[in-house]
C-alpha atoms as a PDB file:
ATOM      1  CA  UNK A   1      -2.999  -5.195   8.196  1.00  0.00           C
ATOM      2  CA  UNK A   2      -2.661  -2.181   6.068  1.00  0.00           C
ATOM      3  CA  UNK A   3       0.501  -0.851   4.031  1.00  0.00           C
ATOM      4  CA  UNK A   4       0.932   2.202   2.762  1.00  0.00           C
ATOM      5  CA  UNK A   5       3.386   3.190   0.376  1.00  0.00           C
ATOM      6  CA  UNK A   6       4.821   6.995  -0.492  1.00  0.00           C
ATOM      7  CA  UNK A   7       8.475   7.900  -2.307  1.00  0.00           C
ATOM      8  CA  UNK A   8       7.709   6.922  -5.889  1.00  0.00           C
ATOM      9  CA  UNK A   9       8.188   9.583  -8.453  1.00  0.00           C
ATOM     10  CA  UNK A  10       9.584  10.535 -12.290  1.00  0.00           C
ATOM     11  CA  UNK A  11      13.388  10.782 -11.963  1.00  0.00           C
ATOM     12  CA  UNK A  12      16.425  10.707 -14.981  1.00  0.00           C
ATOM     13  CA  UNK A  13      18.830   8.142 -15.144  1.00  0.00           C
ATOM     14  CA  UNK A  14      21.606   7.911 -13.006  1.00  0.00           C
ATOM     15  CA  UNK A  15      19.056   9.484 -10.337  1.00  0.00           C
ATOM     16  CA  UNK A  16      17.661   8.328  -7.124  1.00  0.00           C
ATOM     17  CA  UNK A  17      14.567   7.862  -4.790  1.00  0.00           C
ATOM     18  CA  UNK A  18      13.728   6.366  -1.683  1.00  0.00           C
ATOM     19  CA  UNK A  19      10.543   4.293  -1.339  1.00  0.00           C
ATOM     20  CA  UNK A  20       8.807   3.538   2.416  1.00  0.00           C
ATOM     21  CA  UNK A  21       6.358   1.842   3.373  1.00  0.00           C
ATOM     22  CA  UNK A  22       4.513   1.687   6.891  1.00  0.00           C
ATOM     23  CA  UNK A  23       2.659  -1.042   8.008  1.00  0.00           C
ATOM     24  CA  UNK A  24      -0.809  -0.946  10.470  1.00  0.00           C
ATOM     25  CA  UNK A  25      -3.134  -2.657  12.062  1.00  0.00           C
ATOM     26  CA  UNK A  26      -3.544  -5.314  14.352  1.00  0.00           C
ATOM     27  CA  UNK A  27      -0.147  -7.089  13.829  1.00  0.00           C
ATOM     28  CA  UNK A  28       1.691  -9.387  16.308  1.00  0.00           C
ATOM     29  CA  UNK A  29       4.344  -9.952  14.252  1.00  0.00           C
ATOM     30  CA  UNK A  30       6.175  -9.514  11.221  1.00  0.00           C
ATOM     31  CA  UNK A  31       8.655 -11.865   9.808  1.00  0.00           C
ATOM     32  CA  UNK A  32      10.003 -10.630   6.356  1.00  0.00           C
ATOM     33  CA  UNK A  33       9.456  -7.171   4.288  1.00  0.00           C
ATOM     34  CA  UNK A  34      10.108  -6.913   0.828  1.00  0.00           C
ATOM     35  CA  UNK A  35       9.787  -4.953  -2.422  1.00  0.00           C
ATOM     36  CA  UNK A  36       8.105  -6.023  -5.369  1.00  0.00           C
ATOM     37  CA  UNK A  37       8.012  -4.704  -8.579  1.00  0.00           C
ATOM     38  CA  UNK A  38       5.610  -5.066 -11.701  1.00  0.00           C
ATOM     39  CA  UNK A  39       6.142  -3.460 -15.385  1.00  0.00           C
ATOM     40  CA  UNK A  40       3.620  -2.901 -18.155  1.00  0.00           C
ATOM     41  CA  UNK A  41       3.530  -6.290 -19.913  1.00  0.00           C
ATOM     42  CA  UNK A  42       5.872  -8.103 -17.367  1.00  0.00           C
ATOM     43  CA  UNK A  43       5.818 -10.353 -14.746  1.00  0.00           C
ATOM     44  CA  UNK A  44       6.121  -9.456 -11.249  1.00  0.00           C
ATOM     45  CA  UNK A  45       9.245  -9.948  -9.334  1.00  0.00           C
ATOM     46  CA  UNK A  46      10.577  -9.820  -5.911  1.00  0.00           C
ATOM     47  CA  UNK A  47      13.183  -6.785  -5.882  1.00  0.00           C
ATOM     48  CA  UNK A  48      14.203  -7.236  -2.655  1.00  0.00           C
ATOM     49  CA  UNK A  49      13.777  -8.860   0.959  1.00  0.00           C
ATOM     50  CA  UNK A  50      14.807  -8.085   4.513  1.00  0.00           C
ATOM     51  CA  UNK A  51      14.177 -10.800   7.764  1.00  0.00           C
ATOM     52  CA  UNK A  52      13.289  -9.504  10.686  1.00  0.00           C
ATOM     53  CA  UNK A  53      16.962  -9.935  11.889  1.00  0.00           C
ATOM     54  CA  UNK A  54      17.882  -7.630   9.122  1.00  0.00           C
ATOM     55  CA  UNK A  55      19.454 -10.712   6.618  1.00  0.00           C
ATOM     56  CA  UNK A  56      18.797  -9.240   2.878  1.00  0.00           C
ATOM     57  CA  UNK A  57      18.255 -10.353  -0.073  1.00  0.00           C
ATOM     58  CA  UNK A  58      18.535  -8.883  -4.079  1.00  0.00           C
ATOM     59  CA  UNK A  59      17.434  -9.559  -7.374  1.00  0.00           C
ATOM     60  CA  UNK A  60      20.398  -9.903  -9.582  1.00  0.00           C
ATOM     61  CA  UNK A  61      19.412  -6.757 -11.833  1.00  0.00           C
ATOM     62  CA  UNK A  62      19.381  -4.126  -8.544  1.00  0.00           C
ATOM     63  CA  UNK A  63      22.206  -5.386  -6.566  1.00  0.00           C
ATOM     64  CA  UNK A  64      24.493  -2.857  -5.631  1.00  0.00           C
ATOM     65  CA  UNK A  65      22.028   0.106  -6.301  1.00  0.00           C
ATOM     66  CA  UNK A  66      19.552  -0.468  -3.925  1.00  0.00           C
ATOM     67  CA  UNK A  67      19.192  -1.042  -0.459  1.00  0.00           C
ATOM     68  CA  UNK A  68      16.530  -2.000   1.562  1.00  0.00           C
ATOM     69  CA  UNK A  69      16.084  -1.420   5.359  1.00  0.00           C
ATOM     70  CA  UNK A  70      13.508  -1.453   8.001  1.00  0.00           C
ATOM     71  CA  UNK A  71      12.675  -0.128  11.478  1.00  0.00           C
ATOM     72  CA  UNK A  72      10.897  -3.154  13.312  1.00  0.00           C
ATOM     73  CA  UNK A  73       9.796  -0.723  16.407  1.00  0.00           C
ATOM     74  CA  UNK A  74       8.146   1.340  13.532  1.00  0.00           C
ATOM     75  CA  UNK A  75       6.602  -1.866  11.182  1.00  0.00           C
ATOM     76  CA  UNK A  76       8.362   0.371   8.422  1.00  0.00           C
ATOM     77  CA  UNK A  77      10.401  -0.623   5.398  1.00  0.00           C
ATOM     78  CA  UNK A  78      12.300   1.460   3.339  1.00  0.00           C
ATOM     79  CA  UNK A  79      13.897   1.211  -0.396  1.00  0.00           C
ATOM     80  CA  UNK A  80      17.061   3.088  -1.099  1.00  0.00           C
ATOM     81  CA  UNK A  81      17.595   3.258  -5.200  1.00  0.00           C
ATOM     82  CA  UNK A  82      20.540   4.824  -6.633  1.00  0.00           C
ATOM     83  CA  UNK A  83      21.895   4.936 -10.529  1.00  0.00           C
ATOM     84  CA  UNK A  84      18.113   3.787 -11.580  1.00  0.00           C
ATOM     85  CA  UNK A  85      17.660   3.149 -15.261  1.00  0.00           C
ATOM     86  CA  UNK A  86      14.693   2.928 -17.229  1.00  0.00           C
ATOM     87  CA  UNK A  87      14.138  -0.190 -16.826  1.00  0.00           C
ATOM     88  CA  UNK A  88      13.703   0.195 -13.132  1.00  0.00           C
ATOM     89  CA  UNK A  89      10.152   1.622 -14.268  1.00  0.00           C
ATOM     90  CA  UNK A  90       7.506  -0.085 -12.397  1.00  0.00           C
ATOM     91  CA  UNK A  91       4.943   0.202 -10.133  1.00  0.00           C
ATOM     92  CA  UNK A  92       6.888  -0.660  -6.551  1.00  0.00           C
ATOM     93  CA  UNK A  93       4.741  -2.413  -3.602  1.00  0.00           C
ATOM     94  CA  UNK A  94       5.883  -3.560  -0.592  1.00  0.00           C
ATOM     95  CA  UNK A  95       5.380  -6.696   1.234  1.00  0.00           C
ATOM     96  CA  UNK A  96       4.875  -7.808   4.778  1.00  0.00           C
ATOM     97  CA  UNK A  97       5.125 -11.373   6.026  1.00  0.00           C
ATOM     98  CA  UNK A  98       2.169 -10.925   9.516  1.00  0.00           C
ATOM     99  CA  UNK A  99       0.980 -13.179  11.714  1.00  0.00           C
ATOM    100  CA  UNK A 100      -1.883 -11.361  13.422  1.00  0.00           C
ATOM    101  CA  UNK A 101      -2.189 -13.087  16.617  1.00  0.00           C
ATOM    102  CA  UNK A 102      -0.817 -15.811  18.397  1.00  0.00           C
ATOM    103  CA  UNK A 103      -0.204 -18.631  16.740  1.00  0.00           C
ATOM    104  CA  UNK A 104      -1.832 -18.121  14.002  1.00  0.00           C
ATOM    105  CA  UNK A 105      -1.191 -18.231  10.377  1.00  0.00           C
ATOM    106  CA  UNK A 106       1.865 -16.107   8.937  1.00  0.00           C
ATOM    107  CA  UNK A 107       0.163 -14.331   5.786  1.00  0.00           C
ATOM    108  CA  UNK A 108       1.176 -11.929   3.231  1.00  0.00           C
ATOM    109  CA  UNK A 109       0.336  -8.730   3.270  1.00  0.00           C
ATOM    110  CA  UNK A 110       0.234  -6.252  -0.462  1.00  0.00           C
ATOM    111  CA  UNK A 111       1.183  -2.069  -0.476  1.00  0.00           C
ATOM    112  CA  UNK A 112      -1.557  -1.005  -2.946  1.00  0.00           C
ATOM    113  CA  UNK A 113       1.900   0.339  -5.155  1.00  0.00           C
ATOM    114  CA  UNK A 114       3.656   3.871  -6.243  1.00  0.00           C
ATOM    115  CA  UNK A 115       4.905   4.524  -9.139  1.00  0.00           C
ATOM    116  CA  UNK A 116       8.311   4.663 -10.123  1.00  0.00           C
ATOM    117  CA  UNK A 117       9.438   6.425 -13.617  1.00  0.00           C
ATOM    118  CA  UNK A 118      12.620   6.704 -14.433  1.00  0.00           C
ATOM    119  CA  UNK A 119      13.224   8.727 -18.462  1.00  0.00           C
ATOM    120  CA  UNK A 120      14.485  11.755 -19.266  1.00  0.00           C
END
């Protein structure tokens, strides 16, 4: 299973950008999608999630400014972020929860990352 991430960019504060990601390969299914997010010198942490039945869920920091969605005909996830602020910079992957045939394992698939700048 491959992911493949595009949308990242340098934007000012207050500003926006949309991150997607498509995933491919020989999937059967995919449960959850999710951003991630890792900073110079920081840990990594789960931005946001979205089941397969579209549930969501937010880190504290990002909730109400972004929004995440998916197309589950497509194996595509998408991050909406409005009002970013500097320290929103990161390098952004997404996530995909895949079970590659039936009955097998569920696993967790890595984007290799964009990055996401946000300074004026």
């Amino acid at each position: 299973v491959q992911l493949v991430e595009s949308g990242g960019g340098l934007v000012q504060p207050g500003g926006s950008l949309r991150l997607s990601c498509a995933a491919s390969g020989s999937i059967f299914r995919i449960s959850a999608m999710g951003w991630s997010r890792q900073a110079p010198g920081k840990q990594r942490e789960l931005v946001a999630t979205i089941a397969s039945g579209g549930s969501t869920a937010y880190v504290d920091s990002v909730k109400g400014r972004f929004t995440i969605s998916r197309d589950n005909a497509k194996n595509t996830v998408s991050l909406q972020m409005n009002s970013l602020k500097p320290e929103d910079t990161a390098v952004y992957s997404c996530t995909a929860d895949a079970v590659t045939q039936y009955s097998g394992p569920v696993h967790r698939y890595w984007g290799q990352g964009t990055q996401v700048t946000v300074s004026s």
